[in-house]
C-alpha atoms as a PDB file:
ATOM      1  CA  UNK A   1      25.361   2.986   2.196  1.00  0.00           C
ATOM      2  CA  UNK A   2      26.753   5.213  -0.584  1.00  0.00           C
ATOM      3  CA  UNK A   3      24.865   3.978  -3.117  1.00  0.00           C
ATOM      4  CA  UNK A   4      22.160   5.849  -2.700  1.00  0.00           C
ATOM      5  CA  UNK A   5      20.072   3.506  -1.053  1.00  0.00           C
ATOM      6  CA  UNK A   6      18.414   4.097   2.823  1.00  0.00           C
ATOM      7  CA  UNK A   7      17.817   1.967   5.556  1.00  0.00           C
ATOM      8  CA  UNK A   8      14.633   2.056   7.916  1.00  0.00           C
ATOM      9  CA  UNK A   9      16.823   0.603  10.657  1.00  0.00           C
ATOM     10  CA  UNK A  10      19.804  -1.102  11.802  1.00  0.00           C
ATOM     11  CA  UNK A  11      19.735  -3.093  14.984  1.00  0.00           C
ATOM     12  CA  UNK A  12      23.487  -3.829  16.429  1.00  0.00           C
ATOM     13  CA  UNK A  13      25.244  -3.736  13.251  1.00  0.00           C
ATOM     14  CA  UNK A  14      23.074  -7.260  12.349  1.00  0.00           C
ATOM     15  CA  UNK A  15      19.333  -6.758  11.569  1.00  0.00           C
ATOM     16  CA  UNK A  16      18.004  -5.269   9.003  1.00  0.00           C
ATOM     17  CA  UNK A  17      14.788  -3.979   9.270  1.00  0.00           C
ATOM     18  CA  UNK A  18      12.381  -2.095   6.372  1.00  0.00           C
ATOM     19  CA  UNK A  19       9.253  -0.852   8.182  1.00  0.00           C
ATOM     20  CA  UNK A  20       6.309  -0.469   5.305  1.00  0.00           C
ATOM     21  CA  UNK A  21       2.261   0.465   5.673  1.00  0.00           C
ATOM     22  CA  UNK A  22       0.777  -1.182   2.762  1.00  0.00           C
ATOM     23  CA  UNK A  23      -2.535  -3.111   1.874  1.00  0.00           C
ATOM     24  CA  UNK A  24      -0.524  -6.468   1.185  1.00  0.00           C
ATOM     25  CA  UNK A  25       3.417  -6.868   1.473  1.00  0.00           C
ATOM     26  CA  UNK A  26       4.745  -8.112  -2.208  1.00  0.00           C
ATOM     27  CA  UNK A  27       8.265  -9.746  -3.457  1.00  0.00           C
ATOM     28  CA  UNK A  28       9.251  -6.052  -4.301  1.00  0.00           C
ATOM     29  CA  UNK A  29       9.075  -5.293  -1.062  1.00  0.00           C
ATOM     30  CA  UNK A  30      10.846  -8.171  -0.309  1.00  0.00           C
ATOM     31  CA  UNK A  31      13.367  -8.160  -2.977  1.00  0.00           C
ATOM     32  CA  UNK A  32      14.321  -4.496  -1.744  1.00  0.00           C
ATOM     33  CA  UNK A  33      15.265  -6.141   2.072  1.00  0.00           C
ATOM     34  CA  UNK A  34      17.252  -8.425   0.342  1.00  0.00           C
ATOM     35  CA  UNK A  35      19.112  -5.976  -1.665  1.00  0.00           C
ATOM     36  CA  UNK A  36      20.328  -4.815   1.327  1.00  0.00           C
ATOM     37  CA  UNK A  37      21.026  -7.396   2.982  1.00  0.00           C
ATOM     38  CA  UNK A  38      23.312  -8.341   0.215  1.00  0.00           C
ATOM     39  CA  UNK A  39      24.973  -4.576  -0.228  1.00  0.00           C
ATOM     40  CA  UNK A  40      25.704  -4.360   3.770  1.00  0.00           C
ATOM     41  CA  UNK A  41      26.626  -8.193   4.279  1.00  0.00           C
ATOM     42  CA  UNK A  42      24.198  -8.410   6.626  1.00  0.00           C
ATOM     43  CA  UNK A  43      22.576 -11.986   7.355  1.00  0.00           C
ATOM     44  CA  UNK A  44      19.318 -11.286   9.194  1.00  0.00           C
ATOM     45  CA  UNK A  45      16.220  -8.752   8.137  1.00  0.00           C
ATOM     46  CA  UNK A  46      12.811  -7.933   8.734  1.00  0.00           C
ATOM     47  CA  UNK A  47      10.313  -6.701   6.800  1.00  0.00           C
ATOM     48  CA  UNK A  48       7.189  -5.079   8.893  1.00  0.00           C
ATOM     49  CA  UNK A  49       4.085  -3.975   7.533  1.00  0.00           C
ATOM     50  CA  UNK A  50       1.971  -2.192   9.789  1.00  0.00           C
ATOM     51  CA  UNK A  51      -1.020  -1.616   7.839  1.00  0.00           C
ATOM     52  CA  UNK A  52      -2.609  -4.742   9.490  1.00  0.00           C
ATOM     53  CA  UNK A  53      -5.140  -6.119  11.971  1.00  0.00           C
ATOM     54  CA  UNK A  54      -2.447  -8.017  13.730  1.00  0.00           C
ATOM     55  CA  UNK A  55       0.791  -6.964  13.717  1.00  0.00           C
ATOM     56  CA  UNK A  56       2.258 -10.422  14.629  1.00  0.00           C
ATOM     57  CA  UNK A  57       0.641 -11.200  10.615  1.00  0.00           C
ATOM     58  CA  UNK A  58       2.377  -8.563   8.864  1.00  0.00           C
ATOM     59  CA  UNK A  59       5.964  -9.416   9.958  1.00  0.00           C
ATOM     60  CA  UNK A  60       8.341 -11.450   7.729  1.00  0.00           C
ATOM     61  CA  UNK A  61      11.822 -12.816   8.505  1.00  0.00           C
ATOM     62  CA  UNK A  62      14.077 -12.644   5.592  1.00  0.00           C
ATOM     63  CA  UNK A  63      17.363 -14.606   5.825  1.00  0.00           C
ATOM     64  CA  UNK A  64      20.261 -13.672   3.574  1.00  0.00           C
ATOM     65  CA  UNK A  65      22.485 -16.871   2.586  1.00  0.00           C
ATOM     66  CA  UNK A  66      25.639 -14.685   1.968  1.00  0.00           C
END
């Protein structure tokens, strides 16, 4: 994107994902996926925090309803 913004990774043109190692994921985190979701027209993302016990608990889907 030329806005200045940066992708973690793109999978197949269609998923979105923002990788993060935080105590607790929050909206911000969140809103950011979104945000580019919305720039790239992308539908599908995932935010993934791997600062957690489980890593199957620090995954979110995030869905954007272009």
């Amino acid at each position: 994107m030329d806005c200045g913004y940066r992708l973690d990774l793109l999978i197949e043109n269609a998923v979105v994902v923002e990788i993060k190692a935080v105590d607790a994921l929050q909206t911000i985190h969140e809103a950011q996926l979104l945000t580019y979701l919305k720039l790239g027209n992308w539908k599908l993302g995932l935010l993934v925090n791997f600062n957690v016990p489980v890593l199957k608990s620090g995954i979110r889907r995030i869905v954007n309803n272009l």
